[in-house]
PDB file of N, CA and C in Angstrom:
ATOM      1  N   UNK A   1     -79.311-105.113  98.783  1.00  0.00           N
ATOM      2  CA  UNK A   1     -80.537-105.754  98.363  1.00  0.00           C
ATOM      3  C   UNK A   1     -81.033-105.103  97.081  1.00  0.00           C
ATOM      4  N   UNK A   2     -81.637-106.052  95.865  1.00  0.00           N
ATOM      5  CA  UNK A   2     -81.843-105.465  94.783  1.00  0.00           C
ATOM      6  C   UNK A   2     -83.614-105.635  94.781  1.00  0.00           C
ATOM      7  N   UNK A   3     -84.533-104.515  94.533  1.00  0.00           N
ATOM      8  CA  UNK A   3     -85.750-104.517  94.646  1.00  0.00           C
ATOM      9  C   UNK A   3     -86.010-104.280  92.715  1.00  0.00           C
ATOM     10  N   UNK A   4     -87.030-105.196  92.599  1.00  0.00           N
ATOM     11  CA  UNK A   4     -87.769-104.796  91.319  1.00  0.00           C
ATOM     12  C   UNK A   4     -88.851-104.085  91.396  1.00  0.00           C
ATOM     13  N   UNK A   5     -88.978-102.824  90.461  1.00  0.00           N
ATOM     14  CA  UNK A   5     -89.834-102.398  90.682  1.00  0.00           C
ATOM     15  C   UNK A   5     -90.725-102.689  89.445  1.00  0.00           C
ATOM     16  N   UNK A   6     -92.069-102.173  89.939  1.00  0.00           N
ATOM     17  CA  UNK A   6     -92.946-103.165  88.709  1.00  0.00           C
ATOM     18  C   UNK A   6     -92.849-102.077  87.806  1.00  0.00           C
ATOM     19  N   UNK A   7     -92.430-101.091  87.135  1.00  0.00           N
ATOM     20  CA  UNK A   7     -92.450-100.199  86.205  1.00  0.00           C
ATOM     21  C   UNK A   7     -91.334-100.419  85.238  1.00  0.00           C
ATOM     22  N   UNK A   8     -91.917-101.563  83.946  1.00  0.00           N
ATOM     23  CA  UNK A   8     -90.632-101.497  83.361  1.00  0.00           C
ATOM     24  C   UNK A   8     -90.156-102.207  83.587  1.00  0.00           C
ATOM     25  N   UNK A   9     -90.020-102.861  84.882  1.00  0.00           N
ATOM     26  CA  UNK A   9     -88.808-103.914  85.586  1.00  0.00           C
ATOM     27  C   UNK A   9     -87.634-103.338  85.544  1.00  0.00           C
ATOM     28  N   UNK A  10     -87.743-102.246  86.320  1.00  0.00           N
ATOM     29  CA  UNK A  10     -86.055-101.679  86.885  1.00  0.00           C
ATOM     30  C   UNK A  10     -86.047-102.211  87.743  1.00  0.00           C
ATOM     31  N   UNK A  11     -84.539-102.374  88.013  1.00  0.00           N
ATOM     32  CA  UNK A  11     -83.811-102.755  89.003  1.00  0.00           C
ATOM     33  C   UNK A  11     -83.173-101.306  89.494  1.00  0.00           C
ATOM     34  N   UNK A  12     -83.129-101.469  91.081  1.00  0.00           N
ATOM     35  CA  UNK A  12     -82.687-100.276  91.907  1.00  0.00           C
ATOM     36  C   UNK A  12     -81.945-100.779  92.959  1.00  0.00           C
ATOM     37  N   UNK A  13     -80.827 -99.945  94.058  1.00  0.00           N
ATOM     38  CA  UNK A  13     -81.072-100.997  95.158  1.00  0.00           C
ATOM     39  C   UNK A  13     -81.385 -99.544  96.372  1.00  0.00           C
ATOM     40  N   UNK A  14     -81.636-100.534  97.365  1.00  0.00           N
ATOM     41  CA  UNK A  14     -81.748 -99.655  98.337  1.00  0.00           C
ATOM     42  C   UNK A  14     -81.344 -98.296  98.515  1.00  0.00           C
ATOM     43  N   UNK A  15     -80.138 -98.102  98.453  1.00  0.00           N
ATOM     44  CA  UNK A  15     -79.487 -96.861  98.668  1.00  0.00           C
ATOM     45  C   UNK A  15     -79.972 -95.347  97.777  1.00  0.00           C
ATOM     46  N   UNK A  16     -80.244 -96.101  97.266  1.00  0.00           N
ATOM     47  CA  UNK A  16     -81.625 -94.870  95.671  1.00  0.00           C
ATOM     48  C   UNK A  16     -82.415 -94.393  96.505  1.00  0.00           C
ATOM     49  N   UNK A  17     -82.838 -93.135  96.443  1.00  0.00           N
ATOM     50  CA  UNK A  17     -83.511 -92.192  96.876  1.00  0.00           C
ATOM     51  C   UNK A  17     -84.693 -92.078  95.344  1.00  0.00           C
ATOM     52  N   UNK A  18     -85.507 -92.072  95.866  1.00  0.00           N
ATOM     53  CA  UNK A  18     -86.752 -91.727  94.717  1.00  0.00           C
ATOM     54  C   UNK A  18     -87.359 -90.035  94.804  1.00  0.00           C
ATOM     55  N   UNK A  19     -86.987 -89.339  93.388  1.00  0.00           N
ATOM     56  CA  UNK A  19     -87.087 -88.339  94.081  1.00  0.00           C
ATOM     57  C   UNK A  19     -87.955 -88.079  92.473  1.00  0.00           C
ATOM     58  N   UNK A  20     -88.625 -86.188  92.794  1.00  0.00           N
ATOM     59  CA  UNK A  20     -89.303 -85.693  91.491  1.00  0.00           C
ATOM     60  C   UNK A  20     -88.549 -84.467  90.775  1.00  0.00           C
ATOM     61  N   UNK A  21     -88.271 -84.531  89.622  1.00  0.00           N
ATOM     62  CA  UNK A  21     -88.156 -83.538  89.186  1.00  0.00           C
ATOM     63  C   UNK A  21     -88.717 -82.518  88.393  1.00  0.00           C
ATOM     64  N   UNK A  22     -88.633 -81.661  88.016  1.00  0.00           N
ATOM     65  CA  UNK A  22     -89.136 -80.562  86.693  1.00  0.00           C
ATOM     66  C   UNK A  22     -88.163 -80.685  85.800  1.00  0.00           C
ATOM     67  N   UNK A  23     -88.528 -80.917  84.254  1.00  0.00           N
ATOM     68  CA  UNK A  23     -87.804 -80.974  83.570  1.00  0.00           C
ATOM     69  C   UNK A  23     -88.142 -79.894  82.247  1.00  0.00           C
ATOM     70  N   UNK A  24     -87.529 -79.059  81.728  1.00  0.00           N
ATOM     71  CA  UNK A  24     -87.821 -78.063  80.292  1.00  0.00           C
ATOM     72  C   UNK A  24     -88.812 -79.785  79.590  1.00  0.00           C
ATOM     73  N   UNK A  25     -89.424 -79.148  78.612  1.00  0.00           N
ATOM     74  CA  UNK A  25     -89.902 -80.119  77.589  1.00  0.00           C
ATOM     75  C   UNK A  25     -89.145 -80.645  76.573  1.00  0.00           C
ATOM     76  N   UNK A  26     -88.102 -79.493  76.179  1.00  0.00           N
ATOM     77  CA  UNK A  26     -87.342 -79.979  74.981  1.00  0.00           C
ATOM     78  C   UNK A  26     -86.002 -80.609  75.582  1.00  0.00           C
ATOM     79  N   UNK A  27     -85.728 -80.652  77.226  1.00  0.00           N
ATOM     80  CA  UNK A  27     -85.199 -81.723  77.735  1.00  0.00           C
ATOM     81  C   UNK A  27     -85.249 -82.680  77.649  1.00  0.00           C
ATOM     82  N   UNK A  28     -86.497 -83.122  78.257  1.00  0.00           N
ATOM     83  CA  UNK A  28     -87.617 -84.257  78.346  1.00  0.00           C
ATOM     84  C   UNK A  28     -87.273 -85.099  77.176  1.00  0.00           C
ATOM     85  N   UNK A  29     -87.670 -84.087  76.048  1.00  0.00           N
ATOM     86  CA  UNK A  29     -87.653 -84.982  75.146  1.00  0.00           C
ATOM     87  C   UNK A  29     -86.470 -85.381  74.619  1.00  0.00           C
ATOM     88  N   UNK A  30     -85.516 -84.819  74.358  1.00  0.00           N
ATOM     89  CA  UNK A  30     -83.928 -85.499  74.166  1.00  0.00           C
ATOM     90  C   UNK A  30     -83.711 -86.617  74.797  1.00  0.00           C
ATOM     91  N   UNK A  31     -83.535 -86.678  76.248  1.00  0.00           N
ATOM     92  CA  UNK A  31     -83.125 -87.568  76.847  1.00  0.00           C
ATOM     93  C   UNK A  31     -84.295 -88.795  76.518  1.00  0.00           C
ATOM     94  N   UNK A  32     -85.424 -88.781  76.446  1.00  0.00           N
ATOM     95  CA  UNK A  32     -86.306 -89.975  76.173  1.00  0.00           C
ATOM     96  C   UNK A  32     -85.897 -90.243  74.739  1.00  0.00           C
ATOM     97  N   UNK A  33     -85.340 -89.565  73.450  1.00  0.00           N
ATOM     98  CA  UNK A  33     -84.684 -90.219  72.395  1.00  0.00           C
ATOM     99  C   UNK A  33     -83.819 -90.564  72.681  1.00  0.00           C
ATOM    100  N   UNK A  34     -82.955 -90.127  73.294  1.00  0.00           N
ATOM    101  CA  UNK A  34     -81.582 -90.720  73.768  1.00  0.00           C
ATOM    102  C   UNK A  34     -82.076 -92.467  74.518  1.00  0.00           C
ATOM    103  N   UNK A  35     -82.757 -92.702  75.323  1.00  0.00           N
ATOM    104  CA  UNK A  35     -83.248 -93.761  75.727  1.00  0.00           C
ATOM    105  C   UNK A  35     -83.641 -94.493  74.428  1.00  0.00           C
ATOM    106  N   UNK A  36     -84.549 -93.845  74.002  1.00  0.00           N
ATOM    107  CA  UNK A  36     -85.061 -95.009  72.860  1.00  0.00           C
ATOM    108  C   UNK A  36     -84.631 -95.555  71.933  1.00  0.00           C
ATOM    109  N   UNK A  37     -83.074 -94.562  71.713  1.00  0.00           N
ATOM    110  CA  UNK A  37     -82.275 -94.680  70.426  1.00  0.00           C
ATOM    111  C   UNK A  37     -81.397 -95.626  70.917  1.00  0.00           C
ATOM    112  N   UNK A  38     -81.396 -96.110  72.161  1.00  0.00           N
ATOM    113  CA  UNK A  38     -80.558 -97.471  72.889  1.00  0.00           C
ATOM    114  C   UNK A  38     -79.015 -96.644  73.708  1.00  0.00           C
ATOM    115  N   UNK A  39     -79.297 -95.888  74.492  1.00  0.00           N
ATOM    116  CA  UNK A  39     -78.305 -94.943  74.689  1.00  0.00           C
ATOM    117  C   UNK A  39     -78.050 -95.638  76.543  1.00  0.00           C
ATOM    118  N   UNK A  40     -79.245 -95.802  77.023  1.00  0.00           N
ATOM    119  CA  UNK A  40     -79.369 -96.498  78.334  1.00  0.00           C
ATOM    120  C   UNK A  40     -80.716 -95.748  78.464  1.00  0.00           C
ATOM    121  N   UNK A  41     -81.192 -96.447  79.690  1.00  0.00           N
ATOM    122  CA  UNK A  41     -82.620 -96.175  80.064  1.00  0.00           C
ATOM    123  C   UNK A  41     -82.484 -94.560  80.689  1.00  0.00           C
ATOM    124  N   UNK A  42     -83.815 -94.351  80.751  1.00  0.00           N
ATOM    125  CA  UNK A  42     -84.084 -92.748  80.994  1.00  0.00           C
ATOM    126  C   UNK A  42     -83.501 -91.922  82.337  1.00  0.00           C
ATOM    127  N   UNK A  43     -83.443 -92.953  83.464  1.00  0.00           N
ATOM    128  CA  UNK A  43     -82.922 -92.540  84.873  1.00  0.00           C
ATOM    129  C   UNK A  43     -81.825 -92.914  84.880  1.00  0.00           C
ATOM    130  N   UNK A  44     -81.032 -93.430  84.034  1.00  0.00           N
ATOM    131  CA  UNK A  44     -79.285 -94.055  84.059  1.00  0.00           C
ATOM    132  C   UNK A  44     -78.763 -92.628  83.031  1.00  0.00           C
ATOM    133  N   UNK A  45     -79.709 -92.121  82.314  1.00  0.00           N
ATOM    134  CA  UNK A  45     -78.716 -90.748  81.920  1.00  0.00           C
ATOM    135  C   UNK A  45     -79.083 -89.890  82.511  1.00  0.00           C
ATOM    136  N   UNK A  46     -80.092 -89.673  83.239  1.00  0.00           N
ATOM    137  CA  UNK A  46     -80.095 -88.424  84.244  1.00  0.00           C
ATOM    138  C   UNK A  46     -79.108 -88.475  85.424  1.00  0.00           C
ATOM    139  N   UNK A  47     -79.247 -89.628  86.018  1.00  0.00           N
ATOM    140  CA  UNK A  47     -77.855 -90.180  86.725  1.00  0.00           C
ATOM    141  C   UNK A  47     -76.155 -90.088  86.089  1.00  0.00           C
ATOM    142  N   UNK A  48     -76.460 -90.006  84.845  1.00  0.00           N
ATOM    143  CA  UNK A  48     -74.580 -89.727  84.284  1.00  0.00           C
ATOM    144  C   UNK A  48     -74.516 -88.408  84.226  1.00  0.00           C
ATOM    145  N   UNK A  49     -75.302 -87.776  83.573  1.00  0.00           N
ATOM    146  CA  UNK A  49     -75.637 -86.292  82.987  1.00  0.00           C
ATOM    147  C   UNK A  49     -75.263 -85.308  85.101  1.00  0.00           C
ATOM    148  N   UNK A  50     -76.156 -85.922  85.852  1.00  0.00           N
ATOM    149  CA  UNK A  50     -75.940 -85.232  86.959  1.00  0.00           C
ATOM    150  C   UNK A  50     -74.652 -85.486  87.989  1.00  0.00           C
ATOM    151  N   UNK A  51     -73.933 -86.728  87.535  1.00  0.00           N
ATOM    152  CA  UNK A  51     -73.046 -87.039  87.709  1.00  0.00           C
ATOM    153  C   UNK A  51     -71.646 -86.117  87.347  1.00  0.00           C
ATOM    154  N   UNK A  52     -71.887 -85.842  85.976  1.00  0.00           N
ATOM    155  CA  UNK A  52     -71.175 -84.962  84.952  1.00  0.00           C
ATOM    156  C   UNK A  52     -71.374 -83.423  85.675  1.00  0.00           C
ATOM    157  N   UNK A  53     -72.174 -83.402  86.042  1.00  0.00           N
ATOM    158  CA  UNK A  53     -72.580 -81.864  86.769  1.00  0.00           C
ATOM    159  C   UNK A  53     -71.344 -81.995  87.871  1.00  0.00           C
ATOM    160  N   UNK A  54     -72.237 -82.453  88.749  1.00  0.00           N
ATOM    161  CA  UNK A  54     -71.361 -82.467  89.876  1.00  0.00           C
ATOM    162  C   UNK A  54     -69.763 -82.509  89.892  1.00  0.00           C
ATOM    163  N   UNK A  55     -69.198 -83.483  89.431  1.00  0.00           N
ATOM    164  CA  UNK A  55     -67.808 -83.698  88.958  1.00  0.00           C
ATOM    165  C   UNK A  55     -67.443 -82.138  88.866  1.00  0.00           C
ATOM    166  N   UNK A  56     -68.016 -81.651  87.738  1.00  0.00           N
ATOM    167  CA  UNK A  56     -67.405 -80.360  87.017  1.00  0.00           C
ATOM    168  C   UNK A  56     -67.303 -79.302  88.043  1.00  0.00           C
ATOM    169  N   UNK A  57     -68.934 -79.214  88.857  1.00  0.00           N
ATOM    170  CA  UNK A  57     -68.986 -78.043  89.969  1.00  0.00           C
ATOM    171  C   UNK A  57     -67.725 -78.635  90.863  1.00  0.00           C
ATOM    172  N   UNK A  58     -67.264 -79.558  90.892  1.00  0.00           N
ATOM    173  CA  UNK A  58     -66.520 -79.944  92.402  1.00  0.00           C
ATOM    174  C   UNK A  58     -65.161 -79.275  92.474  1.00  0.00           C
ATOM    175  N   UNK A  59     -64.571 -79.611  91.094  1.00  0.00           N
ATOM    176  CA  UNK A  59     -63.546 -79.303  90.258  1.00  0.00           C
ATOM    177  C   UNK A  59     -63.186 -77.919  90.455  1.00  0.00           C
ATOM    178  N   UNK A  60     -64.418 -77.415  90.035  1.00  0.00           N
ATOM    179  CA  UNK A  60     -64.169 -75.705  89.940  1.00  0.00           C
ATOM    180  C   UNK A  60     -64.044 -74.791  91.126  1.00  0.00           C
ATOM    181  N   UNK A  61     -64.808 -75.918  92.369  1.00  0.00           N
ATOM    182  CA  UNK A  61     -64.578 -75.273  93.400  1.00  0.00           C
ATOM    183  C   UNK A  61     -64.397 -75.782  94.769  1.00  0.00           C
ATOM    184  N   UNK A  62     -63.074 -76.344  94.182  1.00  0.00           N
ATOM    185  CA  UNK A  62     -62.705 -77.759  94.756  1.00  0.00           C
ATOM    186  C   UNK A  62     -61.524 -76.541  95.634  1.00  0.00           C
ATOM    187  N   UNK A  63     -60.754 -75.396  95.692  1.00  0.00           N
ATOM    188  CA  UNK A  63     -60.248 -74.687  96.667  1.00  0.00           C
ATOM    189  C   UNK A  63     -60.943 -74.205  97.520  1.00  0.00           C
ATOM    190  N   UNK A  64     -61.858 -73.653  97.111  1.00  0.00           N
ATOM    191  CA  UNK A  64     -63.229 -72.803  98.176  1.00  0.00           C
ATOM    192  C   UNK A  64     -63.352 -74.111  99.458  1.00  0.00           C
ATOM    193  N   UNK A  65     -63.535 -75.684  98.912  1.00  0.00           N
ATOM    194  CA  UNK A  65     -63.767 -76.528  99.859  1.00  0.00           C
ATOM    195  C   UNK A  65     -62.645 -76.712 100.414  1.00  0.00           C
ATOM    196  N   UNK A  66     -62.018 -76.595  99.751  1.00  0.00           N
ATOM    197  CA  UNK A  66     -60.301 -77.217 100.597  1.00  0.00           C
ATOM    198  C   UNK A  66     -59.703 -76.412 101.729  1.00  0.00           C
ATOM    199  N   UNK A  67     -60.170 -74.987 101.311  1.00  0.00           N
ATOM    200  CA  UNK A  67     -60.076 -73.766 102.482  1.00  0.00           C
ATOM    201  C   UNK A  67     -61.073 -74.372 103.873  1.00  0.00           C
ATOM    202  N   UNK A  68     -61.805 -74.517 103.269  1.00  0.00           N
ATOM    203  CA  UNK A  68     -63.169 -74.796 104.335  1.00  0.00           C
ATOM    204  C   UNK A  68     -62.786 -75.974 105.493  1.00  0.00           C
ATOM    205  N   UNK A  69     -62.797 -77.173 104.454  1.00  0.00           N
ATOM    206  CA  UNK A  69     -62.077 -78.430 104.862  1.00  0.00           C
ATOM    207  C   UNK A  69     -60.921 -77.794 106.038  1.00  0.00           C
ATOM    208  N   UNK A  70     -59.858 -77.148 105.470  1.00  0.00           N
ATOM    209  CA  UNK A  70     -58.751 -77.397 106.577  1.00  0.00           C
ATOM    210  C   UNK A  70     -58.993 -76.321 107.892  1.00  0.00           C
ATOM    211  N   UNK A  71     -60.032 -75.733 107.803  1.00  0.00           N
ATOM    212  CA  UNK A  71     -61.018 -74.788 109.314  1.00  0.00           C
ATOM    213  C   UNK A  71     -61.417 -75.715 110.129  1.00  0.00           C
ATOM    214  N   UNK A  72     -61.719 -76.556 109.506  1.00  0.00           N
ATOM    215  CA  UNK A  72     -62.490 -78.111 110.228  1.00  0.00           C
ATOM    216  C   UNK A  72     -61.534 -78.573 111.230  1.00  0.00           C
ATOM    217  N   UNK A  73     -61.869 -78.542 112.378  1.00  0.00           N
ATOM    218  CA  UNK A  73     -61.320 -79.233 113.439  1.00  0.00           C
ATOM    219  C   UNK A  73     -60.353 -78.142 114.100  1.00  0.00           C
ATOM    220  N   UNK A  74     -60.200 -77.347 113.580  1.00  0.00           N
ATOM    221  CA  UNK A  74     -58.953 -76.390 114.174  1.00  0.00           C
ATOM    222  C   UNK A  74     -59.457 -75.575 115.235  1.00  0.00           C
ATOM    223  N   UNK A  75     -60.602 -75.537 115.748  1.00  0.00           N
ATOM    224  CA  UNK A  75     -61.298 -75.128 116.685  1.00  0.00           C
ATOM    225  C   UNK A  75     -60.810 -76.105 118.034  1.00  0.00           C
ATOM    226  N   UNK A  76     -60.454 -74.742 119.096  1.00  0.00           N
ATOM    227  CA  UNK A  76     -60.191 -75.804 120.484  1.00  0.00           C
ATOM    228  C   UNK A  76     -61.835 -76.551 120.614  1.00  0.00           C
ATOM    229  N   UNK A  77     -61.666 -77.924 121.363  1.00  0.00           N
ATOM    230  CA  UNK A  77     -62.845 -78.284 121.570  1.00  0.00           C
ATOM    231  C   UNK A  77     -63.178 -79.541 122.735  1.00  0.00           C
ATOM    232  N   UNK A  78     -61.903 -79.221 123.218  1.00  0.00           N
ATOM    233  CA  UNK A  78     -61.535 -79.267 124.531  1.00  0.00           C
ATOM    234  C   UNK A  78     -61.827 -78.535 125.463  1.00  0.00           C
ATOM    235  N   UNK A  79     -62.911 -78.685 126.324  1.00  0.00           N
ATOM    236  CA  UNK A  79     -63.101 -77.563 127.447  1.00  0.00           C
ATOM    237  C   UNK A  79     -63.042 -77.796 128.831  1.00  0.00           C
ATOM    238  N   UNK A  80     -62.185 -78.718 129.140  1.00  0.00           N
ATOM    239  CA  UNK A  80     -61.810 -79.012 130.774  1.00  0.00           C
ATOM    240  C   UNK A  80     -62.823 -80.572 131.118  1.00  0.00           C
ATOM    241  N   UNK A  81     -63.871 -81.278 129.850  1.00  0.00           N
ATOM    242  CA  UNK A  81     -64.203 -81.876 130.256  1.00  0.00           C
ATOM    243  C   UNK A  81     -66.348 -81.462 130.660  1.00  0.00           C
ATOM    244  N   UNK A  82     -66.570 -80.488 130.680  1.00  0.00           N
ATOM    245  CA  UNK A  82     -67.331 -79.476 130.580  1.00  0.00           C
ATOM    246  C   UNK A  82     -68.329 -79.785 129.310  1.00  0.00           C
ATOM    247  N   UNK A  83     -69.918 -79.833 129.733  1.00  0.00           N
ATOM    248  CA  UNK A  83     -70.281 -80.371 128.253  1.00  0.00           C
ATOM    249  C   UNK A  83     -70.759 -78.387 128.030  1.00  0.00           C
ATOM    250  N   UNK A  84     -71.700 -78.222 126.706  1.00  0.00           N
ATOM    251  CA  UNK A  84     -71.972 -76.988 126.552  1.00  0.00           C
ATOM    252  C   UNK A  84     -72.967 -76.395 127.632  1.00  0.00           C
ATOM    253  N   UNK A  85     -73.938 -77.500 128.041  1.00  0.00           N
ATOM    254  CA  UNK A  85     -74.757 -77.241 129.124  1.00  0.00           C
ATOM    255  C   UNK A  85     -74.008 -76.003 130.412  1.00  0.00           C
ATOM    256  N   UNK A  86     -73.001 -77.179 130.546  1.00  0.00           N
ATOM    257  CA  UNK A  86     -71.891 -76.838 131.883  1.00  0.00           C
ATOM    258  C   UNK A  86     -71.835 -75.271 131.923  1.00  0.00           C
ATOM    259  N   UNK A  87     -71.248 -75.115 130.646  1.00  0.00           N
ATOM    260  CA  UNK A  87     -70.286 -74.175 130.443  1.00  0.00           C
ATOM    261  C   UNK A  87     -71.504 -73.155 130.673  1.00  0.00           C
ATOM    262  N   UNK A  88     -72.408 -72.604 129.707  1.00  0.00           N
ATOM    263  CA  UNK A  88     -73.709 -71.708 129.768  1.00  0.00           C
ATOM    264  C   UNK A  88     -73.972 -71.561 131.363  1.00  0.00           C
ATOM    265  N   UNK A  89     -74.138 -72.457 131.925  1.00  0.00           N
ATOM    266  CA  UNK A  89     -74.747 -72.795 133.449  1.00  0.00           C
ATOM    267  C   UNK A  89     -73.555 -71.560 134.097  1.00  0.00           C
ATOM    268  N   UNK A  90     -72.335 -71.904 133.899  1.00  0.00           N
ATOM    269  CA  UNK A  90     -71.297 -71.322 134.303  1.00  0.00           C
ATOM    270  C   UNK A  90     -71.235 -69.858 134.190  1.00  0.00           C
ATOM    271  N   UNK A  91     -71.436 -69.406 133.132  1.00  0.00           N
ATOM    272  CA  UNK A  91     -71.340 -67.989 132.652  1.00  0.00           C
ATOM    273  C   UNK A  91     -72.391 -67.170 132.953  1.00  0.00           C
ATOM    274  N   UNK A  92     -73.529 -68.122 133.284  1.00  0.00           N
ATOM    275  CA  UNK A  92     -74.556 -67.268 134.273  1.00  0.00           C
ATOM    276  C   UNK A  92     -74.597 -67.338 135.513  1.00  0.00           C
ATOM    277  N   UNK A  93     -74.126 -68.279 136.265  1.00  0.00           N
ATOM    278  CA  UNK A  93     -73.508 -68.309 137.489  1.00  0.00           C
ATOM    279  C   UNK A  93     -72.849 -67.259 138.177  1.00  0.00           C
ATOM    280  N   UNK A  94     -72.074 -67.291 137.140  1.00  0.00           N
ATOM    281  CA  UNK A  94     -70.590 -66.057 137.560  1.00  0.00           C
ATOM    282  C   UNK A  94     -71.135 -64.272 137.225  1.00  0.00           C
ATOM    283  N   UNK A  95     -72.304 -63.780 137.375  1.00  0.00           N
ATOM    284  CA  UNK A  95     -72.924 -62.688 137.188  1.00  0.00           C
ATOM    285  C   UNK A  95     -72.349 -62.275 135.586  1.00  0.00           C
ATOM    286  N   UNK A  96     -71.514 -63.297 134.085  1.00  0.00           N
ATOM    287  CA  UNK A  96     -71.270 -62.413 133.619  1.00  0.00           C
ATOM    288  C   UNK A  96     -72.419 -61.682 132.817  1.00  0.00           C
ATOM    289  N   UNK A  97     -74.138 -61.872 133.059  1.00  0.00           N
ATOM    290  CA  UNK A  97     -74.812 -61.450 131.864  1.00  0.00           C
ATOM    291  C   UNK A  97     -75.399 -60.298 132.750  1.00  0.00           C
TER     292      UNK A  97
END
């Protein structure tokens, strides 16, 4: 679904999160020449620019995740059927505390 918003008449769609930021001033102001100089509107280059971030961080530490990633699931997690409740219930049951 595409919503107009009355500011400007952007178009957004749902899935956009509206959020606030802090920006330096001599940020601020680049990117609003960059807008005005016909570059794209002001939230479509904060959106490429953070886009560009991300990409780069992912890249760089794209093994650190991949280590991480393949820990995932390698945990038994199978326990006879037993939810965690069970199990706790169990271990105090059995005098071990």
């Amino acid at each position: 679904m595409i919503v107009l918003d009355n500011i400007r008449h952007t178009t957004y769609t749902q899935s956009m999160i509206r959020t606030q930021v802090y920006l330096p001033e001599e940020l601020y102001n680049d990117v609003k020449l960059l807008s005005l100089s016909g570059e794209g509107n002001f939230s479509d280059l904060l959106r490429e620019g953070l886009k560009t971030v991300v990409k780069a961080k992912a890249k760089s530490n794209r093994g650190t995740f991949a280590e991480w990633k393949s820990f995932i699931g390698a945990c038994k997690t199978d326990f006879g059927g037993k939810s965690g409740q069970d199990l706790i219930n169990d271990y105090y049951k059995n005098d071990v505390v």
